[in-house]
Protein backbone atom coordinates (compact mmCIF):
# COMPACT_ATOMS: atom_id res chain seq x y z
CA UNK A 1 11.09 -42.10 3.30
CA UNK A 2 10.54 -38.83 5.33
CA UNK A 3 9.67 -39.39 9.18
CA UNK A 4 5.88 -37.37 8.56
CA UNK A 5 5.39 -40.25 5.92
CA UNK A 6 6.77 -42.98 8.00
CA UNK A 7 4.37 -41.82 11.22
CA UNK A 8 1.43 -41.67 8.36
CA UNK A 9 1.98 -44.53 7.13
CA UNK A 10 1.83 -46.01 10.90
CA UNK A 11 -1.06 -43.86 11.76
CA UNK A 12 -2.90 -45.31 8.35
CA UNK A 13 -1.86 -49.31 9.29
CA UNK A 14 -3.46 -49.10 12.92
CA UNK A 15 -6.76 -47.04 11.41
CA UNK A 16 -7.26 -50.36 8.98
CA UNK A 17 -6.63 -52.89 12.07
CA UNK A 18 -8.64 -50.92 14.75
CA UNK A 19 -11.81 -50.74 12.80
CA UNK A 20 -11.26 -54.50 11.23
CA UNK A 21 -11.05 -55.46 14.84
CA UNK A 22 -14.05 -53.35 15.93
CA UNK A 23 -16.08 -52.08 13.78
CA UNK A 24 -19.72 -50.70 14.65
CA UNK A 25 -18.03 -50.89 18.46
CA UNK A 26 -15.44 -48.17 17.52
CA UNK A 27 -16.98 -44.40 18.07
CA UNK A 28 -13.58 -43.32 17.57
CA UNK A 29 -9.87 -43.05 16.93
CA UNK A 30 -7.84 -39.95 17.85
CA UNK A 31 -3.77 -39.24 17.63
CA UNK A 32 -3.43 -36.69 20.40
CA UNK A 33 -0.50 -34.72 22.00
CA UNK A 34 2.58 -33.63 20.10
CA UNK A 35 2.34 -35.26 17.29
CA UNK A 36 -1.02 -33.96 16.58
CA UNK A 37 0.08 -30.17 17.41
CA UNK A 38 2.98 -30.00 14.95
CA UNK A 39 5.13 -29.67 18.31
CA UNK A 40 6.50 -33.59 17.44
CA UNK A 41 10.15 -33.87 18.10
CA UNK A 42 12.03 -37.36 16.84
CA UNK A 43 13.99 -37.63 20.48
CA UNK A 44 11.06 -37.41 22.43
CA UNK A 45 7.97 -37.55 21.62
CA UNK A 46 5.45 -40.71 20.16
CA UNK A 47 1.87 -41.00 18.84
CA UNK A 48 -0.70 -40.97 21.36
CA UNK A 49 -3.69 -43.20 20.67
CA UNK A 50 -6.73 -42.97 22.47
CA UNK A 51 -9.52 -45.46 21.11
CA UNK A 52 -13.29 -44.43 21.85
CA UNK A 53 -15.40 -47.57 21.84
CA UNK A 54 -18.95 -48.96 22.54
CA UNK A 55 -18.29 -51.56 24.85
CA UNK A 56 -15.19 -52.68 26.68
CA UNK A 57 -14.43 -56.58 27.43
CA UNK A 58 -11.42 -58.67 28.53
CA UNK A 59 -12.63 -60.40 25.21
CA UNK A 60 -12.64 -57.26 23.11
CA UNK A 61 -9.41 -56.40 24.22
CA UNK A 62 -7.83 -59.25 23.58
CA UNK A 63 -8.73 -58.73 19.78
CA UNK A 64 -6.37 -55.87 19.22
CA UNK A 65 -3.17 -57.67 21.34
CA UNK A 66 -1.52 -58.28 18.16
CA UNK A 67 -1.84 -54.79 16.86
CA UNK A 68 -1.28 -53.47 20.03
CA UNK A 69 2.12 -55.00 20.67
CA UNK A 70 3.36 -54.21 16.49
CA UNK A 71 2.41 -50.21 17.62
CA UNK A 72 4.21 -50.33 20.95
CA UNK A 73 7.09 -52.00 19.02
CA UNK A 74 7.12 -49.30 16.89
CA UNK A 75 8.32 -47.34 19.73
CA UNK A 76 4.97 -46.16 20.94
CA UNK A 77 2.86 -46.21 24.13
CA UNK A 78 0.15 -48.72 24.10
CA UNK A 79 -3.30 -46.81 23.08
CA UNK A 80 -5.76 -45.48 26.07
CA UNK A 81 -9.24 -47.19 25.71
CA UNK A 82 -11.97 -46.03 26.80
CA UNK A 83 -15.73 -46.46 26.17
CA UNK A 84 -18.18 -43.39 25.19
CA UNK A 85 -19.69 -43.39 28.23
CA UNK A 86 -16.40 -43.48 30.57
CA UNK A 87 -15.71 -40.01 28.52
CA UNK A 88 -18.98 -38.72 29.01
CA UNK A 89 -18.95 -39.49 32.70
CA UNK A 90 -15.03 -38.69 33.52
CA UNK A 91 -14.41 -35.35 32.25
CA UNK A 92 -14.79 -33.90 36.06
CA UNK A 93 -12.09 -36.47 37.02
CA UNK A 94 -9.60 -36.16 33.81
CA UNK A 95 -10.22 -32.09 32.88
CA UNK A 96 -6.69 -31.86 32.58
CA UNK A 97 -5.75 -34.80 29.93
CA UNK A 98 -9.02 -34.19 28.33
CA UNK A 99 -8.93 -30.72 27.83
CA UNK A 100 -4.68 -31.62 26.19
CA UNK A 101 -6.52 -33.72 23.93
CA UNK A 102 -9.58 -31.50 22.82
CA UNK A 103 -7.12 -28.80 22.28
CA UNK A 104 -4.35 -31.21 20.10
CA UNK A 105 -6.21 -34.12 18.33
CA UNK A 106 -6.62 -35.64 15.19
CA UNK A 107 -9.83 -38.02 14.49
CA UNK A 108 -8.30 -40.70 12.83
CA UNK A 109 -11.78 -42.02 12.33
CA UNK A 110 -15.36 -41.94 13.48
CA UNK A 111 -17.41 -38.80 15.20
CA UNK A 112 -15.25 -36.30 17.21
CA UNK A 113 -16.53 -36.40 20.57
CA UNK A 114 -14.62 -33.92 22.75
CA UNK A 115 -15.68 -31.11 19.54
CA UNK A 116 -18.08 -29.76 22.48
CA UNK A 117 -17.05 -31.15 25.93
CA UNK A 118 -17.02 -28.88 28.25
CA UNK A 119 -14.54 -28.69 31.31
CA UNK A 120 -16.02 -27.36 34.38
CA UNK A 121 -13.13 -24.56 35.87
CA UNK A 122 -12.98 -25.25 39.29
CA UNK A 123 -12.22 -29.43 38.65
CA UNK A 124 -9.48 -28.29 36.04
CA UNK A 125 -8.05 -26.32 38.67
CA UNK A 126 -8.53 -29.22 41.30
CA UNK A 127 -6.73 -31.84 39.11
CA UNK A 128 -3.87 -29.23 38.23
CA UNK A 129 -3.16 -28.43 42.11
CA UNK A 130 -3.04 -32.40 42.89
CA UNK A 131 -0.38 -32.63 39.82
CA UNK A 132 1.91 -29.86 40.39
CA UNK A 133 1.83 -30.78 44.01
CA UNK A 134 2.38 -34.95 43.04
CA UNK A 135 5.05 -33.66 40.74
CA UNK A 136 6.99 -31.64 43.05
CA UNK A 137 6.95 -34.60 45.31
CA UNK A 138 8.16 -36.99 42.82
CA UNK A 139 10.94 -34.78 41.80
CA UNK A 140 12.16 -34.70 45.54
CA UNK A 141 12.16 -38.61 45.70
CA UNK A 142 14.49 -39.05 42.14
CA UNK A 143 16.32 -36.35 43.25
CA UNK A 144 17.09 -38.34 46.62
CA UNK A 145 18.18 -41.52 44.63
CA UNK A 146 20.01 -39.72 41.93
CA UNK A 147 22.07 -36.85 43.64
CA UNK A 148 25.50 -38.33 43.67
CA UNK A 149 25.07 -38.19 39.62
CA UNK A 150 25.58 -35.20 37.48
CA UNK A 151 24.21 -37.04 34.69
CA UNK A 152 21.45 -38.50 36.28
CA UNK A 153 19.90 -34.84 37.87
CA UNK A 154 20.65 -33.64 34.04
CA UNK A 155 18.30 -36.39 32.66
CA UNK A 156 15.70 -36.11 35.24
CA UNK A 157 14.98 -32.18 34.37
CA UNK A 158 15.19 -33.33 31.11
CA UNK A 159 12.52 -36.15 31.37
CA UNK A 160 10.21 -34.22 33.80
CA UNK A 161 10.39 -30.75 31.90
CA UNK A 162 7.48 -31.66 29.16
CA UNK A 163 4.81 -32.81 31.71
CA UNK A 164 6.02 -29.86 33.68
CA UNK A 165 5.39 -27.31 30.28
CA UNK A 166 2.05 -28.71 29.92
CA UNK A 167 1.05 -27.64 33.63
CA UNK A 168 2.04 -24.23 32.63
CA UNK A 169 -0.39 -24.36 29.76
CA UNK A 170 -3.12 -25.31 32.14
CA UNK A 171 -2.06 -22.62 34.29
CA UNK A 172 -2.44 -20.20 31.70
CA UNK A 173 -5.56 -21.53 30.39
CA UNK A 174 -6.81 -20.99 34.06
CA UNK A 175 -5.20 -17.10 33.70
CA UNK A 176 -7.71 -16.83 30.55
CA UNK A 177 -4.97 -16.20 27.97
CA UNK A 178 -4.58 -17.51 24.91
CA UNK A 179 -1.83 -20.49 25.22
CA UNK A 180 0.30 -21.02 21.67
CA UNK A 181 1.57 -24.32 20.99
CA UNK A 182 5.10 -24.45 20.76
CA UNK A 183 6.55 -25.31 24.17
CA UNK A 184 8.69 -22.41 23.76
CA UNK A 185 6.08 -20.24 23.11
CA UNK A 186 4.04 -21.55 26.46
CA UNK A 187 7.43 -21.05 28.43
CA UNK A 188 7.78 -17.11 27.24
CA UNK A 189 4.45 -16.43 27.92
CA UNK A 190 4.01 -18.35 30.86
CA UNK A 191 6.98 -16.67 32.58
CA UNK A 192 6.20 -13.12 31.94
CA UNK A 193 2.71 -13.95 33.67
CA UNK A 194 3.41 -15.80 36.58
CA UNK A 195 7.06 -13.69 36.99
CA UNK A 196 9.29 -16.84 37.47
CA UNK A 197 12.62 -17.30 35.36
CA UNK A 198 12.79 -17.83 31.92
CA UNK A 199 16.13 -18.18 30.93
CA UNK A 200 15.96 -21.95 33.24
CA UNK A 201 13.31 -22.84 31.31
CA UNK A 202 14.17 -22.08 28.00
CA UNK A 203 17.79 -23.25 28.80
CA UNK A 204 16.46 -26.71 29.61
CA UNK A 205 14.41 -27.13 26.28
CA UNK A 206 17.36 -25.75 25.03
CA UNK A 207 19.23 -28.52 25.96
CA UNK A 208 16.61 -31.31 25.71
CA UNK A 209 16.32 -30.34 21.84
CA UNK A 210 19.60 -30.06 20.77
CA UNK A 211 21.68 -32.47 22.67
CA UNK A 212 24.00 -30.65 24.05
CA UNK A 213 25.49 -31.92 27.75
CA UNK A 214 26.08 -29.75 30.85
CA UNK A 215 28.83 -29.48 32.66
CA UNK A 216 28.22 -31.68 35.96
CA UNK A 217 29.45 -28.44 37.66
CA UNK A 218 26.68 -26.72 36.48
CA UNK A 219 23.80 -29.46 37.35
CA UNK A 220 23.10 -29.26 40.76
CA UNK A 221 22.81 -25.16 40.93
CA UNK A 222 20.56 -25.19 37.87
CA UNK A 223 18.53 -28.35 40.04
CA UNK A 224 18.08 -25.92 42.86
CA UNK A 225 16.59 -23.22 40.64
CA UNK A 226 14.46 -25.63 39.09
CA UNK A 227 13.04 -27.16 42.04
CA UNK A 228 12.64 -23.72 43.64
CA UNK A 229 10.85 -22.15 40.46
CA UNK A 230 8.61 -25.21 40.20
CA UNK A 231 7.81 -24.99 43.80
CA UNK A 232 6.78 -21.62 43.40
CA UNK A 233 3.78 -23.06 41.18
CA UNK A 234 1.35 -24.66 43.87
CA UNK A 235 1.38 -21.40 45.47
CA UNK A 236 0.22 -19.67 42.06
CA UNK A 237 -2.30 -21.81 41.40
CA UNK A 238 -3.68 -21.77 44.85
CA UNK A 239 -4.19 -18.28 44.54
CA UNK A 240 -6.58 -18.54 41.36
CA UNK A 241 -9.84 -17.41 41.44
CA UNK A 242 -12.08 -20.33 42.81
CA UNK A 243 -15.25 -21.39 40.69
CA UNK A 244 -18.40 -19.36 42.10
């Protein structure tokens, strides 16, 4: 069996138990993120579920427990719920995940809610200030408890580059260009606009994809680039145009 039949056949066994479960009270059932973008890679990446229902109980959520923990075993996070009108009401607080998802879904099943949801600019750029700058800070504190290990600093640019590629979508988004899909793609483009260096970036997916170690001589210079490059970011988007 190929892996894209595998994942369907996943994706099919969870559409059946969700709407046994929940019937009328599911609006929907979306696979978002990479998986839903054609950008899935077998190393890293999972299927994102977020369920869209009615109405929201300790009961109700109970019900899906058992199908909950088969999918997670499966190697999967658990699925985001979240009633209709938590979606309708959050977008200001969430423009950031929401506007990932409108952009790479699949409806699974039901009525395809974020089809017209509409982001307002000036919270997207809010929410993507507060994460580069929560980022950057994180980054500081592994680095603090991991820089006595080559391997360690390897695996934590590794781990933190996705989230990191997906800010530089947003920031692009914000720039009013036209952001492609393949995360090599967004680093090209994202580089030659905001002028920061694109043979780190491209070096690190590089090595993320394929494998292949560095040389723990090599780990803690390319760190300092990173961290410098990154923390170049907060200053970019700070100097966006504001919302009028």
């Amino acid at each position: 069996m190929t892996e894209e039949a595998g994942l369907e056949r996943v994706l099919k066994a969870l559409v059946f138990e969700m709407k046994s479960i929940y019937g009328d009270n599911l609006v929907a059932l979306f696979l978002y993120g990479s998986a839903a973008s054609g950008d899935f890679h077998e190393k890293f990446s999972d299927l994102n579920i977020l369920c869209v229902l009615r109405e929201i109980s300790v009961e109700l959520l109970k019900k899906a427990e058992k199908t909950v923990t088969w999918f997670v075993k499966k190697g999967n996070p658990p699925p985001l719920f979240f009633t209709l009108e938590e979606i309708e009401q959050s977008h200001d607080v969430f423009p950031i995940e929401f506007l990932d998802i409108q952009a790479n879904h699949r409806l699974l099943d039901g009525t395809d809610i974020f089809e017209n949801l509409e982001i307002e600019r000036e919270n997207h750029r809010l929410e993507l200030e507060h994460e580069l700058r929560t980022k950057l800070i994180g980054l500081r504190q592994s680095f603090l408890t991991v820089s006595h290990d080559a391997k360690a600093v390897e695996d934590l640019m590794l781990r933190s580059l996705s989230a990191f590629v997906t800010l530089f979508r947003h920031i692009l988004i914000l720039m009013g260009e036209s952001v492609p899909v393949p995360k090599r793609d967004i680093i090209q483009l994202f580089c030659a606009k905001a002028k920061v260096d694109e043979s780190l970036f491209l070096g690190l997916l590089k090595t993320r994809e394929e494998g292949q170690p560095m040389t723990a001589a090599d780990v803690e210079p390319l760190f300092q680039r990173y961290y410098e490059e990154i923390g170049k970011l907060t200053k970019l988007v700070d100097r966006l145009p504001k919302a009028k």
